[in-house]
Protein backbone atom coordinates (compact mmCIF):
# COMPACT_ATOMS: atom_id res chain seq x y z
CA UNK A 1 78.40 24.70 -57.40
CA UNK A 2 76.12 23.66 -59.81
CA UNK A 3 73.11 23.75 -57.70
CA UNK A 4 73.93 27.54 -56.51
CA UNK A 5 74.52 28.93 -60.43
CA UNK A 6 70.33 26.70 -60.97
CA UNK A 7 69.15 28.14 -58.05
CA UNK A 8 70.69 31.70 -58.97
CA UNK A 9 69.51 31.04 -62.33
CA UNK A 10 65.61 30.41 -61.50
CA UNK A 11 65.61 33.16 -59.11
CA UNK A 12 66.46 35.57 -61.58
CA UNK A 13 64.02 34.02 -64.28
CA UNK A 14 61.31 33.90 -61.42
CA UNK A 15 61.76 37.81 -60.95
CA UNK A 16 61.83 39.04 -64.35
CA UNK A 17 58.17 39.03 -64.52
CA UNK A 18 57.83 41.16 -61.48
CA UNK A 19 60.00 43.71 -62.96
CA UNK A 20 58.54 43.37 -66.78
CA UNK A 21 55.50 44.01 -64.60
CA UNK A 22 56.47 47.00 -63.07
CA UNK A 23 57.63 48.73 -66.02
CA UNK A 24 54.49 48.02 -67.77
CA UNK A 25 53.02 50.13 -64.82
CA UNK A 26 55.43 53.11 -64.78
CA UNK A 27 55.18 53.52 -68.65
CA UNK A 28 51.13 53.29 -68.28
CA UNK A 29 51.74 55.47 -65.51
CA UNK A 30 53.50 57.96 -67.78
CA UNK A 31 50.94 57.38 -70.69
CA UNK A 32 48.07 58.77 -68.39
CA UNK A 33 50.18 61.68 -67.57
CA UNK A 34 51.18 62.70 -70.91
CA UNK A 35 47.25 62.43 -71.47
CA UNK A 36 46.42 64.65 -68.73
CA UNK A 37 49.27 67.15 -70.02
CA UNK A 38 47.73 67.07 -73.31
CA UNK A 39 44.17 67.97 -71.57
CA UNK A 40 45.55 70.98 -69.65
CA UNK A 41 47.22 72.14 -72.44
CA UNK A 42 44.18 72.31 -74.92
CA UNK A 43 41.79 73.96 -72.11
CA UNK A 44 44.62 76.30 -71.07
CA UNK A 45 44.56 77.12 -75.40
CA UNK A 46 40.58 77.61 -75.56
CA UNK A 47 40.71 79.66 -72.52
CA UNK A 48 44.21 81.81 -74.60
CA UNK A 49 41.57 81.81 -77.70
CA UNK A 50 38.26 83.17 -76.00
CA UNK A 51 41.03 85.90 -73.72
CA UNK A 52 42.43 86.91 -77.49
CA UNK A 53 39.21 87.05 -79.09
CA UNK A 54 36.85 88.02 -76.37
CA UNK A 55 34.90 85.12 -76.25
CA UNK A 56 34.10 85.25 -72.71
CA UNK A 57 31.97 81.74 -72.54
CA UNK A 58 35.41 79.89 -74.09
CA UNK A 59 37.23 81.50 -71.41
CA UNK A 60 34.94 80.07 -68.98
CA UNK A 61 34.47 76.95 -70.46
CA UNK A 62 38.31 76.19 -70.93
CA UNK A 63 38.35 77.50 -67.27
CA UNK A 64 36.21 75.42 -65.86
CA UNK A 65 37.61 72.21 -67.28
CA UNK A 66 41.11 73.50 -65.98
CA UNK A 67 39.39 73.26 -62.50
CA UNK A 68 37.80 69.92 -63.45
CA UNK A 69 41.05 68.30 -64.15
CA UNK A 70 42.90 70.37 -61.11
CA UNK A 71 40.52 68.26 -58.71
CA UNK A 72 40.98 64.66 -60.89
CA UNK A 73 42.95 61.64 -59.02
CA UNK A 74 45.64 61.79 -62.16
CA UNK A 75 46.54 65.87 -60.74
CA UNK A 76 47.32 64.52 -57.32
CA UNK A 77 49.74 62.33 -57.95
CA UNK A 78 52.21 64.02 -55.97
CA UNK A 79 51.61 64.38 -52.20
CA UNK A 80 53.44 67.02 -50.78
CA UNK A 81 52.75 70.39 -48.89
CA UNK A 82 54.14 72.17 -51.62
CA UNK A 83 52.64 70.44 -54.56
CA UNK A 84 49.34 70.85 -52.99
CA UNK A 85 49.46 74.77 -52.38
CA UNK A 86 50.54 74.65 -56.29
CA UNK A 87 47.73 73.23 -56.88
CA UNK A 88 45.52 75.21 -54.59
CA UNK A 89 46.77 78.18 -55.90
CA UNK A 90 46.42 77.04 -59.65
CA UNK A 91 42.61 76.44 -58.38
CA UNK A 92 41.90 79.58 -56.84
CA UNK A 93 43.35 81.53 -59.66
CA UNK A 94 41.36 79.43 -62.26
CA UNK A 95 37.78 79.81 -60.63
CA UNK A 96 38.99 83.90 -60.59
CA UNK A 97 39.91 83.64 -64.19
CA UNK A 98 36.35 81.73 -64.55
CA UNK A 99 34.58 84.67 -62.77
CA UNK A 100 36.16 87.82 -64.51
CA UNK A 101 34.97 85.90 -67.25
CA UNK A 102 31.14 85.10 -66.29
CA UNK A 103 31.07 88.97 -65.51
CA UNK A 104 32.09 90.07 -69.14
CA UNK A 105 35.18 91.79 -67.55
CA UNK A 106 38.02 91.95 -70.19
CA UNK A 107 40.99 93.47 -68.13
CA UNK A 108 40.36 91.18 -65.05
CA UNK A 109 40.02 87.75 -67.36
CA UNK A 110 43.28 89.05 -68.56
CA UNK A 111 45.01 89.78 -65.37
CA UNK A 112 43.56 86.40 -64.44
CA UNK A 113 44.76 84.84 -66.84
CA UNK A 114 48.26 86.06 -66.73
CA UNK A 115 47.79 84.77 -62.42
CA UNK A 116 46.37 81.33 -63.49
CA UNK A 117 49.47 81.11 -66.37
CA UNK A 118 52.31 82.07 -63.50
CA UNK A 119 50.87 79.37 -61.20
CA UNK A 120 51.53 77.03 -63.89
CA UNK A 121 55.20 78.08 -64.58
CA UNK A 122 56.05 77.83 -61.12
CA UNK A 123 54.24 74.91 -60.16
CA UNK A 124 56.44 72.96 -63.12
CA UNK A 125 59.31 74.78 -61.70
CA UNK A 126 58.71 73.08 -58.82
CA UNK A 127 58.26 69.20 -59.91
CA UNK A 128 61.43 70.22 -62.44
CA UNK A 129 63.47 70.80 -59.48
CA UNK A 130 61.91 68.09 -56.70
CA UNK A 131 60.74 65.84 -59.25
CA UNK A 132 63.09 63.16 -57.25
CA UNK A 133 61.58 63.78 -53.67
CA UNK A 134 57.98 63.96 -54.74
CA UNK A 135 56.32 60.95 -53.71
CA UNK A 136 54.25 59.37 -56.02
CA UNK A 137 50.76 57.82 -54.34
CA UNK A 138 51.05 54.68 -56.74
CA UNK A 139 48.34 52.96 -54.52
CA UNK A 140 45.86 56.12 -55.20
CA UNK A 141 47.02 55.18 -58.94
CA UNK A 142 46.43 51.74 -59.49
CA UNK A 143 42.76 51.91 -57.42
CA UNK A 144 41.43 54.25 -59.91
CA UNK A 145 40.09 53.06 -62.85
CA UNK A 146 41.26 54.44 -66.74
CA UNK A 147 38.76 56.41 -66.79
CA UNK A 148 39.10 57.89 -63.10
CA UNK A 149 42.44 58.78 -64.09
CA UNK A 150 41.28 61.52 -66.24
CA UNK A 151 38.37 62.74 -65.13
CA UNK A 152 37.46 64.14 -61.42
């Protein structure tokens, strides 16, 4: 009896590392995330700034790094059909919102921007509500480096 409560013992000594481990990954995991959300949200704010004040080159700027972080390895975490016509559609919207812009045309920026702002609600409406199906490409994850994370 002894030998099966040490053996039992060890085992579960021997795997706490794994899981410490793993934990360390998913809150790193979650880190770059909340880095990424912090990202979007300040380019989605220059491009609210240059729509409220006219500045049509901060629209396009903000615009353009929307797109940049749309196409980064961190974005696709998710893989699935409908995460990835979120995204598609968040893309497509965002390079219209960058060309209403480019052409100095106030009422299409803004009806852009309202399209590129509704792709965002309902793209979080839809990881709110399948957060627990969505795979998460963990593999994709790990391979890229820090900096890869964040950047396309």
């Amino acid at each position: 009896m002894k030998r099966i409560l040490f053996a039992v013992t060890m085992l579960t000594l021997a795997l706490i590392p794994f899981s410490a481990a793993g934990q360390e990954k998913k809150e790193d995991r979650d880190e770059v995330l909340a880095k990424m959300m912090q990202k979007k949200l300040k380019s989605a704010h220059t491009v609210l700034d240059g729509v409220v004040t006219a500045d049509f080159k901060k629209v396009a700027n903000g615009g353009e790094e929307l797109i940049r972080l749309a196409k980064s390895e961190t974005w696709q975490l998710i893989r699935s059909p409908h995460y990835e016509t979120h995204s598609a559609n968040f893309i497509r919207a965002t390079e219209k919102l960058v060309k209403k812009a480019q052409e100095k045309n106030m009422d299409g920026t803004a009806l852009a921007y309202v399209e590129v702002t509704l792709s965002c609600v309902r793209c979080h409406e839809y990881v709110r509500e399948h957060r627990r199906d969505a795979r998460i490409d963990l593999e994709s994850w790990q391979a890229a480096s820090p900096a890869a994370r964040l950047t396309p």
